[in-house]
Protein backbone atom coordinates (compact mmCIF):
# COMPACT_ATOMS: atom_id res chain seq x y z
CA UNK A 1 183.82 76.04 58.64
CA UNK A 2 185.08 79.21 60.67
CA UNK A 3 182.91 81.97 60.89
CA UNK A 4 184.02 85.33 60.49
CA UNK A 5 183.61 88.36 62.45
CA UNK A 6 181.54 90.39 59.74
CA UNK A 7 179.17 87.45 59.50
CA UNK A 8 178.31 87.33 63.72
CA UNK A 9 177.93 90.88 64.02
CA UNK A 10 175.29 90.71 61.36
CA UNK A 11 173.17 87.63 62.81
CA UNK A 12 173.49 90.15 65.99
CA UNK A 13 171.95 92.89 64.25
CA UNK A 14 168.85 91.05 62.60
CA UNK A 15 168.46 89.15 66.00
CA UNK A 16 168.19 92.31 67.62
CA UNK A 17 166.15 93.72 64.92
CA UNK A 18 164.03 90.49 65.24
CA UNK A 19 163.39 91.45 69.26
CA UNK A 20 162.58 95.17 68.43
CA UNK A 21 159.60 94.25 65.84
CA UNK A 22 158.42 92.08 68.18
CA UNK A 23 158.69 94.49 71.10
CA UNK A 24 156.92 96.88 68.91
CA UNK A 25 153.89 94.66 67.78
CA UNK A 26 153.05 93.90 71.36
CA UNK A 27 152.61 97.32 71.93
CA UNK A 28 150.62 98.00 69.32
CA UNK A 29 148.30 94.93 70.43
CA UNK A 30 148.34 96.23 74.28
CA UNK A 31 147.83 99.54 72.87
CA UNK A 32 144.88 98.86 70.27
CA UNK A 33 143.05 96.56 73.78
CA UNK A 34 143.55 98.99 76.32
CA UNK A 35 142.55 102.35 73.97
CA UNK A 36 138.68 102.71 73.05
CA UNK A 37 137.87 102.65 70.00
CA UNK A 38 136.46 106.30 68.35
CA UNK A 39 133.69 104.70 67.25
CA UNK A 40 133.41 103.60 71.20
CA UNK A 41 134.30 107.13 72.37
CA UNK A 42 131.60 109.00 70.01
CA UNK A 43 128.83 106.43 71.46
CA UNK A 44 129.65 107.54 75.14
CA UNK A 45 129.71 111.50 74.28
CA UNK A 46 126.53 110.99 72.35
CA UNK A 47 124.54 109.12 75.37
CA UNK A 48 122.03 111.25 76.57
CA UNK A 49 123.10 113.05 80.02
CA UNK A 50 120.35 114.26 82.89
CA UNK A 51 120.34 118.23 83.28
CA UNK A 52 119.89 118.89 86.68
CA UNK A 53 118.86 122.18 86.24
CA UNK A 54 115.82 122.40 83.38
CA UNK A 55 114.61 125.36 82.15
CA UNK A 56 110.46 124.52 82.10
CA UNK A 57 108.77 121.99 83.82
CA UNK A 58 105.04 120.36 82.69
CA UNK A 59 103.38 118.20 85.27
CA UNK A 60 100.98 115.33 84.49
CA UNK A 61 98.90 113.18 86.69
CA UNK A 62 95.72 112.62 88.92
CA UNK A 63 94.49 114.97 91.96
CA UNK A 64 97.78 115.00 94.10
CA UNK A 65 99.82 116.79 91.50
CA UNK A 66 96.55 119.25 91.04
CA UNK A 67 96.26 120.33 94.28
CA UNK A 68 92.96 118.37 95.12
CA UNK A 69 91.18 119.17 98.78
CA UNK A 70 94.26 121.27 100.02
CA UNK A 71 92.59 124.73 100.21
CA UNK A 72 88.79 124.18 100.17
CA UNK A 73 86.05 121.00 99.94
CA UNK A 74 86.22 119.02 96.80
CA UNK A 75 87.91 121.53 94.52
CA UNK A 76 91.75 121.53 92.40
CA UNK A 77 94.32 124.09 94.08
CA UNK A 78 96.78 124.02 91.51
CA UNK A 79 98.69 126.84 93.11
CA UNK A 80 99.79 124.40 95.50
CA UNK A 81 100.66 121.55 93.51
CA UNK A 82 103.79 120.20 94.39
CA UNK A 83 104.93 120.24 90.63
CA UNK A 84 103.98 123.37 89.37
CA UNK A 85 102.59 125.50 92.20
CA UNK A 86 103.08 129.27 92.82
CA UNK A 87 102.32 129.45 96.73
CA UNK A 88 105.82 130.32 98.46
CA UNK A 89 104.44 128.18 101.40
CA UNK A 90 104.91 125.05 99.33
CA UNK A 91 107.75 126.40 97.09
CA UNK A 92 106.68 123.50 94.12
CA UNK A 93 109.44 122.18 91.87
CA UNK A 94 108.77 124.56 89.09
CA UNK A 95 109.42 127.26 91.73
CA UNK A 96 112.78 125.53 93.16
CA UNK A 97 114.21 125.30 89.46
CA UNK A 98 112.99 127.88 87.85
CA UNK A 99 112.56 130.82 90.30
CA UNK A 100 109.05 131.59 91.74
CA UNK A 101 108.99 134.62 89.22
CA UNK A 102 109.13 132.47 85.80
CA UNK A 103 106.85 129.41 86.95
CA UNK A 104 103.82 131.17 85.20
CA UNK A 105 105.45 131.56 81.60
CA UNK A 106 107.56 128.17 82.29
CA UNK A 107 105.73 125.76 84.18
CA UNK A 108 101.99 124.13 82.79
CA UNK A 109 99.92 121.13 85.03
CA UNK A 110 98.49 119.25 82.71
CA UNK A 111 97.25 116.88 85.60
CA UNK A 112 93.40 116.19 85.52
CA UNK A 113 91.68 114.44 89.21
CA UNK A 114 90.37 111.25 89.06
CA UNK A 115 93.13 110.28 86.41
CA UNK A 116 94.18 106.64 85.57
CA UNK A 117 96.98 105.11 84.02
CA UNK A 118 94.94 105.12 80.87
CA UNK A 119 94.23 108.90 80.41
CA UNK A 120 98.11 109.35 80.57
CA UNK A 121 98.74 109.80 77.16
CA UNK A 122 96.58 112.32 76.08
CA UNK A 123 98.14 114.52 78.78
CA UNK A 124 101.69 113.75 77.76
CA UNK A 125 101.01 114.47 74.73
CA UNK A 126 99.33 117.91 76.04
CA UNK A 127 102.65 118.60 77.65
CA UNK A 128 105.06 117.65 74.91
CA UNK A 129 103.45 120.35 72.56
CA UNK A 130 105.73 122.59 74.84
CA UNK A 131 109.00 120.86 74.15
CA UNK A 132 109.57 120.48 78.13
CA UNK A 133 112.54 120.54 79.59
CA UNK A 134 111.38 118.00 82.45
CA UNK A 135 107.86 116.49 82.87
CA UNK A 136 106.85 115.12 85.97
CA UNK A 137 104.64 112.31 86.24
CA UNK A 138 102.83 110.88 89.75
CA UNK A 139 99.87 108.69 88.57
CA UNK A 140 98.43 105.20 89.84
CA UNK A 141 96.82 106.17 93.37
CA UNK A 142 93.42 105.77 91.32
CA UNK A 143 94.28 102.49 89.53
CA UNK A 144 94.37 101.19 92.87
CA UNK A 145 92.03 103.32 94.45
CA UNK A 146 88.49 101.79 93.30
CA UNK A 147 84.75 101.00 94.57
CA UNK A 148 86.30 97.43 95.22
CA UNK A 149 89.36 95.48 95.10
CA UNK A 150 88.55 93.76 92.32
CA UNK A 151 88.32 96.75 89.90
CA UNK A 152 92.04 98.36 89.89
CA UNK A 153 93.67 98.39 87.06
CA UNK A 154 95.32 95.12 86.20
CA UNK A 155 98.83 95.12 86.31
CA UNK A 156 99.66 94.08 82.64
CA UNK A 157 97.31 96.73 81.53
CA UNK A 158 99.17 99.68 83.98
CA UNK A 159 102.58 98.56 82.01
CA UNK A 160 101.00 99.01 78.70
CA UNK A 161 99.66 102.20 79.33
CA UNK A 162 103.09 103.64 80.88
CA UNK A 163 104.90 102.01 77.77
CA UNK A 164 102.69 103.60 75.32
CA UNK A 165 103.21 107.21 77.57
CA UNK A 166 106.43 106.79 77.24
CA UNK A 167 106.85 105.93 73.57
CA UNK A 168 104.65 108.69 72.61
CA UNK A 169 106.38 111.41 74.56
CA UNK A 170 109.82 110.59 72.70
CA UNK A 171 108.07 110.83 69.57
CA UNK A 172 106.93 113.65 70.18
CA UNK A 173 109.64 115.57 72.51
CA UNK A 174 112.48 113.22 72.17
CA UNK A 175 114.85 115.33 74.56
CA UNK A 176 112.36 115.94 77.57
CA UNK A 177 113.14 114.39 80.97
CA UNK A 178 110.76 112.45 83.02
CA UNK A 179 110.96 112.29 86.37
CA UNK A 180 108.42 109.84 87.97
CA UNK A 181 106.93 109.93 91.24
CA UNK A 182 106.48 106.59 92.75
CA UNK A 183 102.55 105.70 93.74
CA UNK A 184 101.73 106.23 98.12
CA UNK A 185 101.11 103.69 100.40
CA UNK A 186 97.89 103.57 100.94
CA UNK A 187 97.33 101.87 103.58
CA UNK A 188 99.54 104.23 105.40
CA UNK A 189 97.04 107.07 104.56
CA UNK A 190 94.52 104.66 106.10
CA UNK A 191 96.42 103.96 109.73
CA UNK A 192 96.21 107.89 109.65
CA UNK A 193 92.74 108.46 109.44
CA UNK A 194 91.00 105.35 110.62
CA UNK A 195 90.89 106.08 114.62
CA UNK A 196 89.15 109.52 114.16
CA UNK A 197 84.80 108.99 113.79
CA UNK A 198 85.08 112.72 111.67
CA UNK A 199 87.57 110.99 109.38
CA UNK A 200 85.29 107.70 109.01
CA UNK A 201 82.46 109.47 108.29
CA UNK A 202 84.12 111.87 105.78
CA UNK A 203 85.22 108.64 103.95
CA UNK A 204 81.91 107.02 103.53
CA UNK A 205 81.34 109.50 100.80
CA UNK A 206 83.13 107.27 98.70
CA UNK A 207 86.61 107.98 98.88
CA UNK A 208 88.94 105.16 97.87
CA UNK A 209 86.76 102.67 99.06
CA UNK A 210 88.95 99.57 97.88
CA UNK A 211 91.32 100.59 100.83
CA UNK A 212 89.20 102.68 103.25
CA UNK A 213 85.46 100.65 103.09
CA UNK A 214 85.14 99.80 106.51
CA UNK A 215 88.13 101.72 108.22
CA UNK A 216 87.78 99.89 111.62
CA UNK A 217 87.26 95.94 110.47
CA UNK A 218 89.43 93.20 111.49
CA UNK A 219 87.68 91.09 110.35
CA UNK A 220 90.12 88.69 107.55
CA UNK A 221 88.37 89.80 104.08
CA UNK A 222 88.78 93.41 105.33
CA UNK A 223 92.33 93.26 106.34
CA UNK A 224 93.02 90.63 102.91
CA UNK A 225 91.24 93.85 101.14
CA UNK A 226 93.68 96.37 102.28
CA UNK A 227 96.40 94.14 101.84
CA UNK A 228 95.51 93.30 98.33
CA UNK A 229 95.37 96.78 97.60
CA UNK A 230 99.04 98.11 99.20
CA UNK A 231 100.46 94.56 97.16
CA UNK A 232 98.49 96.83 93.63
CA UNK A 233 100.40 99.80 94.48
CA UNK A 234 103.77 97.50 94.82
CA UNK A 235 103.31 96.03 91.93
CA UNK A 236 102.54 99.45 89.98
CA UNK A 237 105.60 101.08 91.42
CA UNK A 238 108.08 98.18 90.21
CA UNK A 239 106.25 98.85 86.82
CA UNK A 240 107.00 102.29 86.88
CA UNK A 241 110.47 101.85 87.61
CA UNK A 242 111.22 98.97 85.25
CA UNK A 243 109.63 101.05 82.05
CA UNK A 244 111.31 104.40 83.85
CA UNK A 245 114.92 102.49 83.86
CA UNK A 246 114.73 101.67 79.97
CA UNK A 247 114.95 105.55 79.22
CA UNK A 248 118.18 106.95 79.52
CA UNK A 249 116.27 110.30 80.14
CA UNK A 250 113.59 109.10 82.69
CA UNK A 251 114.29 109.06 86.92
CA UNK A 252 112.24 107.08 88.72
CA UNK A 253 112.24 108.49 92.56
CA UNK A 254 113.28 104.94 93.76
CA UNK A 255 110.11 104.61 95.89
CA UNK A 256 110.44 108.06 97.87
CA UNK A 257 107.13 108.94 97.85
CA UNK A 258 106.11 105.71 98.64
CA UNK A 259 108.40 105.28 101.36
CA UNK A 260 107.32 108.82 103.41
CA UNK A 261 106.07 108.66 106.36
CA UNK A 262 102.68 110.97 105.93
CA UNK A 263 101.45 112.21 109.01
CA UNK A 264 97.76 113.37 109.92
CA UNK A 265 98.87 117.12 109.86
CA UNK A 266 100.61 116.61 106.13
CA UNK A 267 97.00 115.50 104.60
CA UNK A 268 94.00 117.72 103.74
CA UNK A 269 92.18 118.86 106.50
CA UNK A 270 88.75 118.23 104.12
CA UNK A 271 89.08 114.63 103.43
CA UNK A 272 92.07 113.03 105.51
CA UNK A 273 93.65 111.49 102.14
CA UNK A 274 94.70 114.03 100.03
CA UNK A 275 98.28 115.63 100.85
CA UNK A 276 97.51 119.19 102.09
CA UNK A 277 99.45 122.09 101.91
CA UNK A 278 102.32 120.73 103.65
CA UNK A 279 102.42 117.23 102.14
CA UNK A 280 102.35 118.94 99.29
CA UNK A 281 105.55 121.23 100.57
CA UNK A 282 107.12 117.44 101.41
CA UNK A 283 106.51 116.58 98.12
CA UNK A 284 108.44 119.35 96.03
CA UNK A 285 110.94 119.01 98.33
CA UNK A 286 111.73 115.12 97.77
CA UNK A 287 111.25 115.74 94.15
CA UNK A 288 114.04 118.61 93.93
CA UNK A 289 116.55 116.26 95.64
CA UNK A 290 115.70 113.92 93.39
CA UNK A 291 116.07 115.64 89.82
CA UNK A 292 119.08 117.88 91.04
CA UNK A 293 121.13 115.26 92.22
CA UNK A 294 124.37 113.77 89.52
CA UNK A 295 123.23 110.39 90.19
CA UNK A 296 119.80 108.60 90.40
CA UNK A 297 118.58 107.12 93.77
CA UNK A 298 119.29 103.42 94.22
């Protein structure tokens, strides 16, 4: 049977037809992979984003962040706290975001010396009443700082207590950011002191003992001592940035404070430990870096 011209220009059409639907559903299918979805799209916009520049800052902590032994003997100089500080020698982080002239009505240290990991959430929650825009936090020096070794805080029990900080604060100020300071080396504040008899005999009055008992002892439990204690303050720092790193609106300072090099002029002049005036300059100044860069440090 012959067939006619009518009949193959008509197969031709619905073949090409045939090609064009097809040609057409793959794009849709490349199209509908490759595109995000809105549902996709609305997630990303609504994922909280770091504001490099926040307008009040509220400080929590032990005696670092209140200024402890860095303008007279055994008393808080909160004017020269790193965090929230007004002296324009140490230009704090409150005065480096804010302006020196609004830290007073914008800034509040909520930071209490001799603090532990434990008394951390009653002083969030002191700072959260005043819907911060960023709270710093630099606490653990005292967990690990004890009468002996065997009394700092046990690890386990420093995680629970930053959790529970943590949880509370977004409870009760969901937006604020956190930035959190990593704990010192201690033993580096040690190598510092131990060489000068003034020094040794200023830290017999009890300072830190679990690190600085005995300041010029080789012998192996003394060295194990100090040892065990800098191996605390590891431990408590990859706590703080493991709970920090589950909160899309917490910066850990990925071990900068940790990681400075102290020297003997950057420490209080009364009690060799403490940062003084300057350390506490150094300080501000790493933590400004830190919260106005885009990106967290690695």
């Amino acid at each position: 049977m012959r067939t006619t011209a009518p009949s193959r220009t008509l197969r031709r059409t619905f073949a090409g037809v045939g090609v064009a639907v097809a040609l057409l559903a793959a794009t849709v299918t490349a199209c509908d992979e490759a595109a995000p979805s809105a549902e996709g799209e609305r997630g990303a916009q609504a994922r909280p984003r770091w504001n490099t520049a926040p307008a009040s800052v509220a400080a929590v902590g032990d005696s670092i962040t209140r200024g402890f032994d860095a303008c007279s003997v055994l008393a808080d100089c909160p004017e020269v706290s790193w965090a929230t500080g007004s002296d324009p020698a140490v230009r704090s982080l409150a005065a480096r975001l804010l302006g020196e002239a609004e830290v007073p009505a914008r800034s509040w240290n909520y930071a209490v010396t001799g603090s532990r990991m434990a008394d951390l959430p009653g002083q969030l929650a002191a700072a959260a009443a005043h819907r911060p825009g960023l709270v710093t936090v630099m606490v653990g020096s005292n967990d690990a700082c004890r009468p002996t070794a065997s009394s700092m805080t046990p690890v386990a029990e420093f995680r629970a207590g930053f959790e529970r900080s943590l949880r509370d604060l977004r409870a009760a100020s969901p937006d604020s950011q956190v930035y959190v300071s990593s704990v010192p080396d201690l033993q580096r504040l040690w190598e510092q002191g131990k060489d000068s008899p003034m020094v040794r005999q200023i830290w017999k009055l009890g300072i830190c003992q679990s690190m600085l008992a005995e300041p010029l002892s080789a012998a192996a439990g003394a060295t194990a001592r100090r040892e065990q204690v800098r191996a605390r303050v590891v431990e408590y720092n990859e706590v703080l940035r493991e709970v920090c790193a589950k909160d899309e609106l917490c910066r850990y300072d990925g071990g900068a404070v940790f990681q400075y090099p102290f020297a003997a002029d950057q420490l209080s002049h009364w009690d060799w430990f403490h940062p003084g005036k300057d350390g506490q300059a150094r300080l501000a100044e790493l933590a400004h870096r830190q919260v106005t860069s885009a990106q967290p440090p690695r």
